[in-house]
PDB file of N, CA and C in Angstrom:
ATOM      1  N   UNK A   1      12.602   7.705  -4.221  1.00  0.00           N
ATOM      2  CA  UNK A   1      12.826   6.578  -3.351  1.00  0.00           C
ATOM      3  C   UNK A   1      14.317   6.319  -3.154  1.00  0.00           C
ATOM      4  N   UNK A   2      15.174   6.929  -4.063  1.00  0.00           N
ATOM      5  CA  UNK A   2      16.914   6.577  -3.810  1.00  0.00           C
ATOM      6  C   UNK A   2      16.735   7.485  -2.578  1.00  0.00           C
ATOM      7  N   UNK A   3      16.252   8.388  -1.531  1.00  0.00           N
ATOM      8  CA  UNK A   3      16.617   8.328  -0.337  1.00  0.00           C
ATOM      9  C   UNK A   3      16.398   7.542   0.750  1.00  0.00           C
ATOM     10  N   UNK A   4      15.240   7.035  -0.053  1.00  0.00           N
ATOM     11  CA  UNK A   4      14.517   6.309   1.298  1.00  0.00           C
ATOM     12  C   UNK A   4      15.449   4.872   1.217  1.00  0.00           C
ATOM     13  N   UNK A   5      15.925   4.261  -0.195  1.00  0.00           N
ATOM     14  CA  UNK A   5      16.494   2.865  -0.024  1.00  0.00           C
ATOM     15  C   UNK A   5      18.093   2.974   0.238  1.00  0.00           C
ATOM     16  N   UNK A   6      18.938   4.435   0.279  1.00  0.00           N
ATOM     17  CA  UNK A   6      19.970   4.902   0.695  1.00  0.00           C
ATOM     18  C   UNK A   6      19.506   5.243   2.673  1.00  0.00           C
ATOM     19  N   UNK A   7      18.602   5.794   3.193  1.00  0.00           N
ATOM     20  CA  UNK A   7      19.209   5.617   4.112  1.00  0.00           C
ATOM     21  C   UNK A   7      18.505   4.006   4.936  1.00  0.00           C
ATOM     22  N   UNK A   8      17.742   3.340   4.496  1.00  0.00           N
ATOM     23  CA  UNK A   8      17.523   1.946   4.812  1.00  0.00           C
ATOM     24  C   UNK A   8      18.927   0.995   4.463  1.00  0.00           C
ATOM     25  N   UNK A   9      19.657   1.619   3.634  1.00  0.00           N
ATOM     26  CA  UNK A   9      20.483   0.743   3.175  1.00  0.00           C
ATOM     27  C   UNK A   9      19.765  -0.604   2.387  1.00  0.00           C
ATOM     28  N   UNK A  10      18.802  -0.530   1.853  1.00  0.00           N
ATOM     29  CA  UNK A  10      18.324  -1.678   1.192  1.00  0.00           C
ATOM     30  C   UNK A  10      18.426  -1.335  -0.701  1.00  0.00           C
ATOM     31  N   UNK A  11      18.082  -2.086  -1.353  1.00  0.00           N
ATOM     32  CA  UNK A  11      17.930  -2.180  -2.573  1.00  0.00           C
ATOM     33  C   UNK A  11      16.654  -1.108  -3.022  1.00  0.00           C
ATOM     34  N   UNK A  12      17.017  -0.387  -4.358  1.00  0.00           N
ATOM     35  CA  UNK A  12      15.992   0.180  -5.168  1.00  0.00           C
ATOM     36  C   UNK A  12      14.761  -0.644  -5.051  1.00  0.00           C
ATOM     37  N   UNK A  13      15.065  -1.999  -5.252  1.00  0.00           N
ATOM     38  CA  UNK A  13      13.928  -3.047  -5.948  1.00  0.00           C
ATOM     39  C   UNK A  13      13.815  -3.563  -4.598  1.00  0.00           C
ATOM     40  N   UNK A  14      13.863  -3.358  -3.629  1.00  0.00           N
ATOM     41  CA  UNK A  14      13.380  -3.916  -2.913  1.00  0.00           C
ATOM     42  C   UNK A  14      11.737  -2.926  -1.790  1.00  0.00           C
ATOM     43  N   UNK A  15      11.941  -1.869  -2.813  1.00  0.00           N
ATOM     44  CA  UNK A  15      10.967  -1.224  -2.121  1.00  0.00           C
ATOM     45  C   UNK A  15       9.699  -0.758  -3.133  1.00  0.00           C
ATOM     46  N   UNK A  16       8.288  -1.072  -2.960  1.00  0.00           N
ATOM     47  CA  UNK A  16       7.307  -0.926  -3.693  1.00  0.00           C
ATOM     48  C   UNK A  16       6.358   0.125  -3.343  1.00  0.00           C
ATOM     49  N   UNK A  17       5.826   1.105  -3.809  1.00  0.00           N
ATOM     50  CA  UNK A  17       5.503   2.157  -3.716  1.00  0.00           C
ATOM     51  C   UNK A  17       4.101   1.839  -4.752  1.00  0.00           C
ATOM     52  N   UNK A  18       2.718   2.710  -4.130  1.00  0.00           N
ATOM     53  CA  UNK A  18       1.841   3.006  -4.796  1.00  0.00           C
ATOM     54  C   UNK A  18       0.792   3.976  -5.561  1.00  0.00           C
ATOM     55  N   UNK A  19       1.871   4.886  -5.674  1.00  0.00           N
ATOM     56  CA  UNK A  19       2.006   5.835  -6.638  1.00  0.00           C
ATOM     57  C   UNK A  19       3.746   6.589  -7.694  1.00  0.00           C
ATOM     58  N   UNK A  20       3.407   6.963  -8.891  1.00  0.00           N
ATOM     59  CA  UNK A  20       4.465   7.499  -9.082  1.00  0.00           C
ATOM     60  C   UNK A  20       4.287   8.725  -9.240  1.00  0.00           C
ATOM     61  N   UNK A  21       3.479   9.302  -8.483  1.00  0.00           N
ATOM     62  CA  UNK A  21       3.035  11.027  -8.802  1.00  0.00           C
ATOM     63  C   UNK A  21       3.107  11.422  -7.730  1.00  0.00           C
ATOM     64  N   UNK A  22       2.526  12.134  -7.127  1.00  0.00           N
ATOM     65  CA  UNK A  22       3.119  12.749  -5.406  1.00  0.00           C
ATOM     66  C   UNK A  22       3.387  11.308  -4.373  1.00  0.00           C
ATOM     67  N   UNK A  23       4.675  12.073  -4.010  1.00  0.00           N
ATOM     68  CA  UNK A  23       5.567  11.082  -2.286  1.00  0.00           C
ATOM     69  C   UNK A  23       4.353  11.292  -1.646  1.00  0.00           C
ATOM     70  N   UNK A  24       4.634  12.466  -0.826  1.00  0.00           N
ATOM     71  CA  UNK A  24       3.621  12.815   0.246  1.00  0.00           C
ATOM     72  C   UNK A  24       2.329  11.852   0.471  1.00  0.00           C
ATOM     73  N   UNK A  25       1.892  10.875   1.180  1.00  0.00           N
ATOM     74  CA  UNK A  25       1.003  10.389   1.322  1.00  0.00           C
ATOM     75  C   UNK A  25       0.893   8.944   0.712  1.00  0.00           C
ATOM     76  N   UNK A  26       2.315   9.047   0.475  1.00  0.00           N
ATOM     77  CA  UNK A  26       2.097   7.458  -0.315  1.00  0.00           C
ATOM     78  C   UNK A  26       2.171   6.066   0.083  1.00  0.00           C
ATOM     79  N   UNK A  27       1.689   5.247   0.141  1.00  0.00           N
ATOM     80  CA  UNK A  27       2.432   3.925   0.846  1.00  0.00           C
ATOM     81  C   UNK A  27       3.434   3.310  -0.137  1.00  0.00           C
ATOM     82  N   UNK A  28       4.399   2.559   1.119  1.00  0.00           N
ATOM     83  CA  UNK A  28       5.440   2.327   0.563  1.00  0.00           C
ATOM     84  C   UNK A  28       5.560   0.876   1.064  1.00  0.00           C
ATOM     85  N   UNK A  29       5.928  -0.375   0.770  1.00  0.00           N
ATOM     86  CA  UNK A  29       6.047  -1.787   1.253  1.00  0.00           C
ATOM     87  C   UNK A  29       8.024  -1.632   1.107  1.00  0.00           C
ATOM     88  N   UNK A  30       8.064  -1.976   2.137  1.00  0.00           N
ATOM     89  CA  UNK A  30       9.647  -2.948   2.228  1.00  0.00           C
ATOM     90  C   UNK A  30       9.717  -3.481   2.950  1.00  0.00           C
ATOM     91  N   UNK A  31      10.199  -4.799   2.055  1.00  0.00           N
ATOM     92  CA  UNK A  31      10.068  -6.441   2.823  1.00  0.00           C
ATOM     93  C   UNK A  31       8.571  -6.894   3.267  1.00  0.00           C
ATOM     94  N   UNK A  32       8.519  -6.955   4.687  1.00  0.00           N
ATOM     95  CA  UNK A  32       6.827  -7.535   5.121  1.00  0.00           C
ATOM     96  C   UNK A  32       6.280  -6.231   5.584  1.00  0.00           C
ATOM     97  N   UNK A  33       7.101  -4.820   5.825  1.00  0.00           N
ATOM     98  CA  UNK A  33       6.973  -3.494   6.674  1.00  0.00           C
ATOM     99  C   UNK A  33       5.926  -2.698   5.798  1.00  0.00           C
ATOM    100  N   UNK A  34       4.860  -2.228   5.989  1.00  0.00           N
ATOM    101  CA  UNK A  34       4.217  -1.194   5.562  1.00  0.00           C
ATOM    102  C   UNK A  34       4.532   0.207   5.849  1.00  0.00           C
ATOM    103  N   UNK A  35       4.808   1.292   5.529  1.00  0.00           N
ATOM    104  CA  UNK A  35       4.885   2.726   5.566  1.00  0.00           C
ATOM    105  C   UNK A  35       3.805   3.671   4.546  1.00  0.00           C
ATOM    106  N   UNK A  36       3.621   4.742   5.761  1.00  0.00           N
ATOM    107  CA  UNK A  36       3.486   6.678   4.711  1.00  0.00           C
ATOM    108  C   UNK A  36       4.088   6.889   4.897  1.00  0.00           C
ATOM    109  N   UNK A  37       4.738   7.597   3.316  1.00  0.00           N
ATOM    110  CA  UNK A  37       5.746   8.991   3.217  1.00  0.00           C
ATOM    111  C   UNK A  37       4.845  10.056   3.743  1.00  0.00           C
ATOM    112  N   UNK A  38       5.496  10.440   4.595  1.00  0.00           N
ATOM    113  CA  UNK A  38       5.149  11.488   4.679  1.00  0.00           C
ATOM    114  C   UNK A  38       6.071  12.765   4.832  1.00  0.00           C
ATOM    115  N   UNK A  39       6.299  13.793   3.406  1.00  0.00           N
ATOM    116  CA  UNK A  39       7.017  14.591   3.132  1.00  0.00           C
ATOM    117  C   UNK A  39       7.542  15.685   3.324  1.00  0.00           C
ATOM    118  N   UNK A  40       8.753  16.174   3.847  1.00  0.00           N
ATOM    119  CA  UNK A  40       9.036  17.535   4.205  1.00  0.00           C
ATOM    120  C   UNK A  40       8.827  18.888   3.204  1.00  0.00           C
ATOM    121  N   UNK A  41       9.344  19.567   3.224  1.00  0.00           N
ATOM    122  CA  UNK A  41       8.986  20.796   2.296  1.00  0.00           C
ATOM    123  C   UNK A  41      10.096  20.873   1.198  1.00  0.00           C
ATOM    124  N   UNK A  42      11.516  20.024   1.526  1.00  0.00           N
ATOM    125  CA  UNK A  42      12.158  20.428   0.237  1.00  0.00           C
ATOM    126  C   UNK A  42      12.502  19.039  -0.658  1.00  0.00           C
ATOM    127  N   UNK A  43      11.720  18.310  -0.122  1.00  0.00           N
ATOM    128  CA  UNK A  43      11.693  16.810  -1.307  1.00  0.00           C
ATOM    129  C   UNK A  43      13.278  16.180  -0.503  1.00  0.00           C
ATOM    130  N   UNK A  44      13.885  16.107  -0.101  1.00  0.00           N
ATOM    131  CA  UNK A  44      15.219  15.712   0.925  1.00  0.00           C
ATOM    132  C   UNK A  44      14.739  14.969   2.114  1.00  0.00           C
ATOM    133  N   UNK A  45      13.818  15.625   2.842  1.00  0.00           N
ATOM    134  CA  UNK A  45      12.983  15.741   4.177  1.00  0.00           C
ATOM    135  C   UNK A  45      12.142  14.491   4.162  1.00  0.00           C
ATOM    136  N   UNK A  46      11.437  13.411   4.865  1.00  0.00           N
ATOM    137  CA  UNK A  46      10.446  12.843   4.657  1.00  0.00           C
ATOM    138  C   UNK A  46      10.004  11.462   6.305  1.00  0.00           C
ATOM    139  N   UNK A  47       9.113  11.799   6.509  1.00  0.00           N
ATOM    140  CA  UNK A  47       8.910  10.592   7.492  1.00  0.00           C
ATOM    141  C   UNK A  47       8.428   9.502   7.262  1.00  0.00           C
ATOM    142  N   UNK A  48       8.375   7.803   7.398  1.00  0.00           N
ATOM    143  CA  UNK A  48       7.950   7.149   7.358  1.00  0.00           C
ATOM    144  C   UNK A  48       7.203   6.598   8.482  1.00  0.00           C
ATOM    145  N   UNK A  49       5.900   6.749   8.207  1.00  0.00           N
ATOM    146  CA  UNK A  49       5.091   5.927   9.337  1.00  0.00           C
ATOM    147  C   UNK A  49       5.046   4.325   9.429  1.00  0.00           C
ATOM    148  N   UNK A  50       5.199   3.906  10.589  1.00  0.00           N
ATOM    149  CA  UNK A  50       4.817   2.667   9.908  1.00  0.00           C
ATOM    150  C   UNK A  50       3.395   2.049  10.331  1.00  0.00           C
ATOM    151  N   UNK A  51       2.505   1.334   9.436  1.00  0.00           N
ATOM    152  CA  UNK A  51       1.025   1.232   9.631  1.00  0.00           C
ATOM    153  C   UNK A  51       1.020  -0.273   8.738  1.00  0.00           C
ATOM    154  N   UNK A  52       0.332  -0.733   9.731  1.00  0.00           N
ATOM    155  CA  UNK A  52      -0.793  -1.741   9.405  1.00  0.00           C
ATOM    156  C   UNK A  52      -1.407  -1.562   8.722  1.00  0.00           C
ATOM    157  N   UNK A  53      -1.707  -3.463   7.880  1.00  0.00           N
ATOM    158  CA  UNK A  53      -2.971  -2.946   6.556  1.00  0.00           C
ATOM    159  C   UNK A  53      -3.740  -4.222   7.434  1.00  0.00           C
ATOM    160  N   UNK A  54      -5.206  -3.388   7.458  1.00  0.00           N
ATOM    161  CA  UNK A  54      -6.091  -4.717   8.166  1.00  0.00           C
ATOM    162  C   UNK A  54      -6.910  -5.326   6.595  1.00  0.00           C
ATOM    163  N   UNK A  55      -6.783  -6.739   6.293  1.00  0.00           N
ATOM    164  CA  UNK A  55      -7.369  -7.358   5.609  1.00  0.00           C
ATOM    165  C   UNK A  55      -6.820  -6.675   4.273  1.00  0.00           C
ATOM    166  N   UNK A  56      -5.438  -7.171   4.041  1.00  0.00           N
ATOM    167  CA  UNK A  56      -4.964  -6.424   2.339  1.00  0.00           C
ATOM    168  C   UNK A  56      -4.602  -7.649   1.487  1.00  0.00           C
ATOM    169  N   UNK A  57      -5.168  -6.845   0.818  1.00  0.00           N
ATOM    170  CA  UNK A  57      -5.606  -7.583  -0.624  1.00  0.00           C
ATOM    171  C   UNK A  57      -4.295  -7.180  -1.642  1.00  0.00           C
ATOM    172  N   UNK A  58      -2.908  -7.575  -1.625  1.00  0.00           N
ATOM    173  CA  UNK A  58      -1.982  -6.733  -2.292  1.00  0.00           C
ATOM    174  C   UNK A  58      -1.661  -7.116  -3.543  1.00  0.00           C
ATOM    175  N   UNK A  59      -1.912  -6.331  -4.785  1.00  0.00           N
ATOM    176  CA  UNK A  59      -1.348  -7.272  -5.930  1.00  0.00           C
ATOM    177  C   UNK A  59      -0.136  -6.305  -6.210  1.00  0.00           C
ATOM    178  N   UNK A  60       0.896  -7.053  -6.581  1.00  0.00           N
ATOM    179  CA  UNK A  60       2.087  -6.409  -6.824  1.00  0.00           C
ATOM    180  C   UNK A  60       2.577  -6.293  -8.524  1.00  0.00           C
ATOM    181  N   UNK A  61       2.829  -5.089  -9.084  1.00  0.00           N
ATOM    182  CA  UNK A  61       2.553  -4.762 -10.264  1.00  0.00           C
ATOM    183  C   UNK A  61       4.316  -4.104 -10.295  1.00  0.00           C
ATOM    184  N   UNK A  62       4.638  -4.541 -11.129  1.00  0.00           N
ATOM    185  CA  UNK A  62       6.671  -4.034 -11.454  1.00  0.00           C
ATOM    186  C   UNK A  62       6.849  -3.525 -12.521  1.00  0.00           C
ATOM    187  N   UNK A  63       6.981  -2.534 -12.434  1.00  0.00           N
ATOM    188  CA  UNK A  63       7.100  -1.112 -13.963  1.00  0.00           C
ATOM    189  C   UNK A  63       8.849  -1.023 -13.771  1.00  0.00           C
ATOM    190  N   UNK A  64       9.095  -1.145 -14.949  1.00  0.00           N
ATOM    191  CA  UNK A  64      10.504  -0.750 -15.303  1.00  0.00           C
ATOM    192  C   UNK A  64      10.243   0.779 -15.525  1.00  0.00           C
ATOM    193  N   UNK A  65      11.308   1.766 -15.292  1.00  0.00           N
ATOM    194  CA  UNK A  65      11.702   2.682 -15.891  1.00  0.00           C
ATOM    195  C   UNK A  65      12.934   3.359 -16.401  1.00  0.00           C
TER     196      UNK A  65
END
């Protein structure tokens, strides 16, 4: 995620992700914005979609590492 909050220019912590095992396919929350990663081939590469959640239920869970 240090690319994705380097080229947003936003904060590490400001972006929540729901997985820590494969990018590819993952949703990602920053701010009120929903996104998929969706990943290029050398881990550098990656698109963000941005998508709607109809009727989300979000609980937000904060793991230090």
């Amino acid at each position: 995620m240090k690319f994705v909050s380097k080229d947003l220019k936003t904060d590490k912590e400001n972006i929540y992700i729901n997985t820590s095992a494969s990018i590819d396919g993952a949703l990602v929350k920053i701010g009120n914005l929903y996104y998929r990663v969706i990943s290029g081939d050398n881990g550098e590469n990656y698109l963000l979609e941005k998508i709607e959640l109809n009727n989300p239920k979000i609980e937000i869970v904060e793991v230090k590492k």
